[in-house]
Structure formats: structure tokens, C-alpha cells
N, C-alpha and C. Protein backbone atom coordinates (compact mmCIF):
# COMPACT_ATOMS: atom_id res chain seq x y z
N UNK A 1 69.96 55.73 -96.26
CA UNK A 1 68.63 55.52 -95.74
C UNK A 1 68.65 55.63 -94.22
N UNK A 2 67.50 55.91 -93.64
CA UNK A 2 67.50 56.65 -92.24
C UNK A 2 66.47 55.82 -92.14
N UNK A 3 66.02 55.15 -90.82
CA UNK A 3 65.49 54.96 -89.73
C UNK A 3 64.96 55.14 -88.18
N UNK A 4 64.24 54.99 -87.68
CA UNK A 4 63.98 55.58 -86.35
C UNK A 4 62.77 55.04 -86.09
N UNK A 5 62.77 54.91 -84.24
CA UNK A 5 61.60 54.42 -83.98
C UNK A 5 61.42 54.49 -82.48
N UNK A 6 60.14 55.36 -82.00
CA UNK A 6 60.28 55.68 -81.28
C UNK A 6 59.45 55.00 -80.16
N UNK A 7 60.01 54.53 -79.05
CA UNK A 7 59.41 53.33 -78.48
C UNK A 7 59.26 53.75 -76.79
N UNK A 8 57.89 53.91 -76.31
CA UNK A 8 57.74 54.29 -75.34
C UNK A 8 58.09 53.20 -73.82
N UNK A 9 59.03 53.79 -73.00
CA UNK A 9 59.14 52.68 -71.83
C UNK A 9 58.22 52.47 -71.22
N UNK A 10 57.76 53.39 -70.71
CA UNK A 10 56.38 54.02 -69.95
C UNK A 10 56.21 55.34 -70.11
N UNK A 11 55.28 55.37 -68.95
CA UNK A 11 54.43 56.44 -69.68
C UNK A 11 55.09 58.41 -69.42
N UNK A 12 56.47 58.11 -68.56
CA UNK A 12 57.14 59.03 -68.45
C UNK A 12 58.28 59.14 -69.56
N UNK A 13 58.88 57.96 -70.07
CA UNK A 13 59.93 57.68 -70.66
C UNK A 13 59.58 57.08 -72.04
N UNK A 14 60.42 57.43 -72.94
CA UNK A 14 60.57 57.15 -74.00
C UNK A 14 62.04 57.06 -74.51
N UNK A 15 62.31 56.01 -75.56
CA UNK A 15 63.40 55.47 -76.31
C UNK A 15 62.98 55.94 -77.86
N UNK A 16 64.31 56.84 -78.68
CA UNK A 16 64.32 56.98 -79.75
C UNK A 16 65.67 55.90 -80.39
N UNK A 17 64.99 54.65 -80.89
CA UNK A 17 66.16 53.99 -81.52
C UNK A 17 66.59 54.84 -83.15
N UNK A 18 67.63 54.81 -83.49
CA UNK A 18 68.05 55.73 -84.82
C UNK A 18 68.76 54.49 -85.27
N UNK A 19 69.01 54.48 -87.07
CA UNK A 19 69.68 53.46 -87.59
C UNK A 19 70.19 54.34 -89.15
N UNK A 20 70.68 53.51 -89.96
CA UNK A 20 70.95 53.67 -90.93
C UNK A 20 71.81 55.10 -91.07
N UNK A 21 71.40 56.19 -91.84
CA UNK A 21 72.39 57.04 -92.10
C UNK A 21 71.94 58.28 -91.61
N UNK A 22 72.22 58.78 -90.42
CA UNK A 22 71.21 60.37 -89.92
C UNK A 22 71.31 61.46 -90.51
N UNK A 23 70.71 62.49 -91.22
CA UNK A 23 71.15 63.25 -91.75
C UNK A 23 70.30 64.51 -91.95
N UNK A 24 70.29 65.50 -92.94
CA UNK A 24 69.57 66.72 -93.25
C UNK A 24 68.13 66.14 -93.86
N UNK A 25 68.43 65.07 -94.68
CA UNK A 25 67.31 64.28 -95.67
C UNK A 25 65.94 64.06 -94.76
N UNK A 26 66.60 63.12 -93.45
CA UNK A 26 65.26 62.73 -92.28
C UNK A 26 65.42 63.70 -91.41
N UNK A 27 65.92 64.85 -91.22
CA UNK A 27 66.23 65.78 -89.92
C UNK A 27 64.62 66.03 -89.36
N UNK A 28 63.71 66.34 -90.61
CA UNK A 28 62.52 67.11 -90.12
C UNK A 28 61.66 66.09 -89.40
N UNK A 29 61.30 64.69 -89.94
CA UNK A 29 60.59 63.62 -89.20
C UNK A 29 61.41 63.60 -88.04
N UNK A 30 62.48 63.50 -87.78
CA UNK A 30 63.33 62.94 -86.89
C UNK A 30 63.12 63.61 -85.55
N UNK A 31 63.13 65.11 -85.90
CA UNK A 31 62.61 66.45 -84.86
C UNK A 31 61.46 66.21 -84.48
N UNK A 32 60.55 65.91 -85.29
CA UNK A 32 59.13 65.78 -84.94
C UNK A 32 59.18 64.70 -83.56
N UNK A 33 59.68 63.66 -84.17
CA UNK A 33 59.53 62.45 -83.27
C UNK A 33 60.38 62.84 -81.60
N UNK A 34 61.50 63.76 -81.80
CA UNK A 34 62.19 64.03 -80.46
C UNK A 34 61.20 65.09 -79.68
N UNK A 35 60.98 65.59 -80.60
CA UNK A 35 59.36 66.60 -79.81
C UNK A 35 58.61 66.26 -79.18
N UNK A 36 57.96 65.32 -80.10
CA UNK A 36 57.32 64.92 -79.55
C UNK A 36 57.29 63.49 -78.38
N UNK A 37 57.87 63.17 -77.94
CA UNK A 37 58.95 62.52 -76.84
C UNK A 37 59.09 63.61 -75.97
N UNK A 38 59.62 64.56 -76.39
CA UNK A 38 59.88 65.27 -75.26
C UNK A 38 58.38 65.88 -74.59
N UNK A 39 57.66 66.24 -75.12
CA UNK A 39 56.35 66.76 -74.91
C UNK A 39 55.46 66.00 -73.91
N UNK A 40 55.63 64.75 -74.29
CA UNK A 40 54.72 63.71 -73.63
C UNK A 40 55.48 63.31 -72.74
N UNK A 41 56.62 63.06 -72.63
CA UNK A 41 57.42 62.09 -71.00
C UNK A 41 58.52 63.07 -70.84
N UNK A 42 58.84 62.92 -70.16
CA UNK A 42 60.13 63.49 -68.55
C UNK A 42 60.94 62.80 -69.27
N UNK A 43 61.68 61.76 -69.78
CA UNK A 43 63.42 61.25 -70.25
C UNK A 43 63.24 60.99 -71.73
N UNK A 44 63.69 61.10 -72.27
CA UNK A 44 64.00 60.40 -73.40
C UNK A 44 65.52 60.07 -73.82
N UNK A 45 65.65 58.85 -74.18
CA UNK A 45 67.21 57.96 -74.50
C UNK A 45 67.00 57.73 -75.96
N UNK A 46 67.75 58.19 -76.76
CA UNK A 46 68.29 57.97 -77.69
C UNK A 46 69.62 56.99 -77.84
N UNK A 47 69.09 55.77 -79.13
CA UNK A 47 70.19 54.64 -79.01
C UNK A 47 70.64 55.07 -80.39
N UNK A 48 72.20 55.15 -80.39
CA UNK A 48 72.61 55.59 -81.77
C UNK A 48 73.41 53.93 -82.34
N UNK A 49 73.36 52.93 -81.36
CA UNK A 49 74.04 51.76 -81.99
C UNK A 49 73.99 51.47 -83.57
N UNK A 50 73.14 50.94 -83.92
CA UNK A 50 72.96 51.61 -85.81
C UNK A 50 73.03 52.22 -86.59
N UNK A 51 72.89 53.34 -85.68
CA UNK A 51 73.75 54.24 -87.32
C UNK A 51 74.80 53.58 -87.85
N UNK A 52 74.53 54.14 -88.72
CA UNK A 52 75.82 54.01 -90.20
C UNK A 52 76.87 55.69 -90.34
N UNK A 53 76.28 56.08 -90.06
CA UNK A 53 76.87 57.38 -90.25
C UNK A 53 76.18 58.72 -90.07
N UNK A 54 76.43 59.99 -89.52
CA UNK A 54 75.78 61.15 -89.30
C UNK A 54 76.30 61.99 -89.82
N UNK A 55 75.30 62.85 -90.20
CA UNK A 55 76.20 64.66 -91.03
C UNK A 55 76.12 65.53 -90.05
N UNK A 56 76.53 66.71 -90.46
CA UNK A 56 76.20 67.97 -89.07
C UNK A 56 74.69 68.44 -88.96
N UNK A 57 74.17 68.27 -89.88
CA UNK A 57 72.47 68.20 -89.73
C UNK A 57 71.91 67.69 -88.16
N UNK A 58 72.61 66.65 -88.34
CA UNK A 58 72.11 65.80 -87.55
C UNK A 58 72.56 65.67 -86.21
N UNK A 59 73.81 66.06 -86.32
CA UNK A 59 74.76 66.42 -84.71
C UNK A 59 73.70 68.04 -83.84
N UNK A 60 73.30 68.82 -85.19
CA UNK A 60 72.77 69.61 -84.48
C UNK A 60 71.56 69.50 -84.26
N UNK A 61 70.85 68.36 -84.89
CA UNK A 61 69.22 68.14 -84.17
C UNK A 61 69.47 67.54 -82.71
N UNK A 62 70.25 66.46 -82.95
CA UNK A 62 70.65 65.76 -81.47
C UNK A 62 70.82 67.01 -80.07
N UNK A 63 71.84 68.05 -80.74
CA UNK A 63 72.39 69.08 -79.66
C UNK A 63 71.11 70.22 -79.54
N UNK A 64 70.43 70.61 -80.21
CA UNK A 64 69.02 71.12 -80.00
C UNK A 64 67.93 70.60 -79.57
N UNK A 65 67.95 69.08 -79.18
CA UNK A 65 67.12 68.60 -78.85
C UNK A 65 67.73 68.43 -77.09
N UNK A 66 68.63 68.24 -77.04
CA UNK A 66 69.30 68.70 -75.69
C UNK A 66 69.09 69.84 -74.67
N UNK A 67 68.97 70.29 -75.85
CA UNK A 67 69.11 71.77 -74.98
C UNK A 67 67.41 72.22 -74.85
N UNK A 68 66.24 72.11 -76.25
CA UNK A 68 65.09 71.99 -75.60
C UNK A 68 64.70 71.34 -74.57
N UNK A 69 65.10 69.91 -74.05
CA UNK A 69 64.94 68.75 -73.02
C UNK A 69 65.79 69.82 -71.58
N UNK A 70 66.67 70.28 -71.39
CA UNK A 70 66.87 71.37 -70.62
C UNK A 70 66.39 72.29 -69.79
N UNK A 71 65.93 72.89 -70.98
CA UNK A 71 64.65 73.97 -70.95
C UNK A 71 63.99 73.58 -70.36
N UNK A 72 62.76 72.82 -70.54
CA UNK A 72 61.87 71.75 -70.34
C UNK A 72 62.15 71.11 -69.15
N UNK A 73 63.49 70.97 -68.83
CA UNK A 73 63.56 70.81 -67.18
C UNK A 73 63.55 68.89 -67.20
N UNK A 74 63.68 69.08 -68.79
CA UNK A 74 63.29 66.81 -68.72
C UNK A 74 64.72 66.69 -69.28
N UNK A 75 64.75 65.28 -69.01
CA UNK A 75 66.56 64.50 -69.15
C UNK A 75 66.36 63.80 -70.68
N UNK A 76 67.59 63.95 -71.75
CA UNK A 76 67.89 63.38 -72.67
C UNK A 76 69.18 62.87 -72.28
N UNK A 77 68.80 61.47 -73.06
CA UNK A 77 70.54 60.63 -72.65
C UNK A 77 71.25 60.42 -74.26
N UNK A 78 72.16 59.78 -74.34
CA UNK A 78 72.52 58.93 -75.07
C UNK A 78 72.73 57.37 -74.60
N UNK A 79 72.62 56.20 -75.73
CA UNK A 79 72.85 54.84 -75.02
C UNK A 79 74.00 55.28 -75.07
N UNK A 80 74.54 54.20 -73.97
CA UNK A 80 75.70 54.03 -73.55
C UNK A 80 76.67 53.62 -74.62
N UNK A 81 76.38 52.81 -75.76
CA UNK A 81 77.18 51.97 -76.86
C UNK A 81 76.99 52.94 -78.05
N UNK A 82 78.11 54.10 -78.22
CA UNK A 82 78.64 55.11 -78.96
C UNK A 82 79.15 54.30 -80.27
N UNK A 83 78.77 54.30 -81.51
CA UNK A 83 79.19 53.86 -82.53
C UNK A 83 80.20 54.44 -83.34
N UNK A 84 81.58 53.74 -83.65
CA UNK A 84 82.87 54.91 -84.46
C UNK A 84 82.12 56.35 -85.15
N UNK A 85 81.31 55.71 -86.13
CA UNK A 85 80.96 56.85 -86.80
C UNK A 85 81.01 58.27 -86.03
N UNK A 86 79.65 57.95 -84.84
CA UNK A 86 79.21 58.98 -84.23
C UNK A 86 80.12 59.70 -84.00
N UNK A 87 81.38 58.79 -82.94
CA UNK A 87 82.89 60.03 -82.56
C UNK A 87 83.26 60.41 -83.50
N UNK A 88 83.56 59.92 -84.98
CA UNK A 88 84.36 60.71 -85.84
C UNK A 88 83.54 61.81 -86.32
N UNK A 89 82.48 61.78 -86.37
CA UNK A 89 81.20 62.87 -86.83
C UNK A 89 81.38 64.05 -85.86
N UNK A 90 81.70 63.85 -84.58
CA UNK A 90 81.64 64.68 -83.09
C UNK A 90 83.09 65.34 -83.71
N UNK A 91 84.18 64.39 -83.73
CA UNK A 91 85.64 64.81 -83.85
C UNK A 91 85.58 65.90 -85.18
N UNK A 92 85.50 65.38 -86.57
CA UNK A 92 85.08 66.19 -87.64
C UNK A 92 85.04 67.45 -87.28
N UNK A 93 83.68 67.55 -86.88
CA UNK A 93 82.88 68.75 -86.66
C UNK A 93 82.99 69.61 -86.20
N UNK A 94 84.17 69.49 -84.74
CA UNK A 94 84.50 70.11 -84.09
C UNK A 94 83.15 70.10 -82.71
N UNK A 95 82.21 69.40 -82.40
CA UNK A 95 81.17 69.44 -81.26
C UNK A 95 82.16 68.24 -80.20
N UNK A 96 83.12 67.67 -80.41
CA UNK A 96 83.50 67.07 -79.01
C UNK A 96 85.43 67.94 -78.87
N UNK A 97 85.20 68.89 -77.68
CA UNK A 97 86.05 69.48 -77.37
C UNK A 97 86.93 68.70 -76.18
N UNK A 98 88.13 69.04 -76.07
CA UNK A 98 88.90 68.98 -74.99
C UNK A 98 88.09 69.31 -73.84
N UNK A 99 87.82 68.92 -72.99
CA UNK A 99 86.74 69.66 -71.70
C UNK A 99 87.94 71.28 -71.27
N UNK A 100 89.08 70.78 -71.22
CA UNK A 100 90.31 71.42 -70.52
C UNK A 100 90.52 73.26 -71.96
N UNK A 101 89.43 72.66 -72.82
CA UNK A 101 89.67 74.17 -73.30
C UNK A 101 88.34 74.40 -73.62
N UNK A 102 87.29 73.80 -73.16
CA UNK A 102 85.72 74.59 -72.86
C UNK A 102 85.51 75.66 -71.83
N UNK A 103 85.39 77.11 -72.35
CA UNK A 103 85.68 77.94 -71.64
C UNK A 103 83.92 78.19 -70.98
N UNK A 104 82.82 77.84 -71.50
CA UNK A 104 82.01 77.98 -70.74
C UNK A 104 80.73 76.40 -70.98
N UNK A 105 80.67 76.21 -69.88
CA UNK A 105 79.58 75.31 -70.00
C UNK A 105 77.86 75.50 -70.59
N UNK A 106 77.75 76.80 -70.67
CA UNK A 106 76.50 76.86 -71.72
C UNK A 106 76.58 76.59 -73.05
N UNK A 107 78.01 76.36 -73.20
CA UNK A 107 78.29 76.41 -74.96
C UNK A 107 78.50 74.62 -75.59
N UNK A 108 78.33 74.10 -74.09
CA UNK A 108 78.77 72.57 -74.46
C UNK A 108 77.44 71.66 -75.29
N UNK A 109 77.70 70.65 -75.46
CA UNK A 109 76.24 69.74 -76.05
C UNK A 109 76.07 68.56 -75.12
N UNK A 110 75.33 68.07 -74.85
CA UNK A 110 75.59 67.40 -73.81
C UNK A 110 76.17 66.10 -73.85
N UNK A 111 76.79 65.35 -75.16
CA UNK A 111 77.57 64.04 -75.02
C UNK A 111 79.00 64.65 -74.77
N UNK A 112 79.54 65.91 -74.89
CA UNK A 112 80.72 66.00 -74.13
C UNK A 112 80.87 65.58 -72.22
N UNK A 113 79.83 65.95 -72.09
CA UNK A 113 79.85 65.85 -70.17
C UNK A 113 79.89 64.36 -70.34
N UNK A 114 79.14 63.65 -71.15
CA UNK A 114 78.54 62.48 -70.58
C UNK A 114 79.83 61.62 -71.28
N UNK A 115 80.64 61.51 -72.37
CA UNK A 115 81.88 61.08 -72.52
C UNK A 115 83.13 60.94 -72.06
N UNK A 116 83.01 62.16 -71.46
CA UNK A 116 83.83 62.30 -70.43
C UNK A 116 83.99 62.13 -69.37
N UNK A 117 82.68 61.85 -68.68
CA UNK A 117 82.81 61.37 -67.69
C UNK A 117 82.62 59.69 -67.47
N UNK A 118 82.58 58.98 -68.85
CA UNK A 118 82.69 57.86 -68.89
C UNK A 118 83.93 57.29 -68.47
């Protein structure tokens, strides 16, 4: 079961809290809601503390929603408090690389920069 809820800071910023299990099942509400976040405010932070677990569905809504927020010229974060799952989902998958063998930075997603430079 999947959860989400999307909670405006103000009127530039918005928080997408996520819980339970992220996946292909909620991908399409889930998009909607990062859209629309992105549409209406300049940042949006996504808190993954709750999850339970993610599929690649879902690693690639996160990394497409990145890269629209980009585009768009507006900032997507992650919270700071990374849950096991999430890394082993990243590790799995192959989306969290060695930085030292990323041969180009258009190809990255953006919780590699931001992990790494933790």
C-alpha cells in the first residue's frame, strides 16, 4: 500500500511526504501530484522517511521528476533522512553509481550529487 501527501509550505514551496510501498501500482497519482507541485511552486522536497520499500517504477518517477524540475529551472530535493530501503533500491538498480565512474553528468539522477556530497 502506497501513500502520499502533498503539503504546501508556502506558496512557492511544496512538500511531497511518500509512505508505505512506492511503486508502478501508485506511479500515475503519484506523477500527477509531483506535477503538479512542480507547476504551481519553484521547490519541491520530497520526504521518503516512510517508505517501506520502492520498485524501479518508482526510482524512475522520482528521476523524471528531477529532471522535469530542471527543465523548469525549479529545485527538487530529497529529505535529508534516506531510508535502507531507498539505498538498496538505488544500489539494486544500478541508479546510484560510483561518482569516480560517471562519465557524464547529464546521465546522473540527482540523489547521486546530493549523497555524495553528504
Amino acid at each position: 500500500m502506497s501513500e502520499y501527501k502533498l503539503v504546501s509550505i508556502d506558496k512557492n514551496s511544496f512538500r511531497l511526504h511518500l509512505a508505505g510501498q512506492i511503486g508502478i501500482s501508485h506511479a500515475k497519482s503519484i506523477k500527477n501530484s509531483l506535477l503538479s507541485a512542480l507547476k504551481e511552486g519553484k521547490s519541491l522536497e520530497i520526504n521518503l522517511e516512510k517508505i517501506e520499500g520502492i520498485d524501479l517504477a518508482g526510482l524512475q518517477l522520482l528521476c523524471a521528476a528531477a529532471k522535469t524540475a530542471e527543465a523548469a529551472k525549479k529545485k527538487l530535493t530529497l529529505n535529508k533522512k534516506i531510508p535502507q530501503c531507498f539505498a538498496s533500491a538505488l544500489l539494486e538498480s544500478g541508479f546510484f553509481r560510483d561518482k569516480k565512474t560517471t562519465s557524464e553528468k547529464a546521465d546522473e539522477c540527482f540523489w547521486l550529487s546530493e549523497w555524495i556530497n553528504r
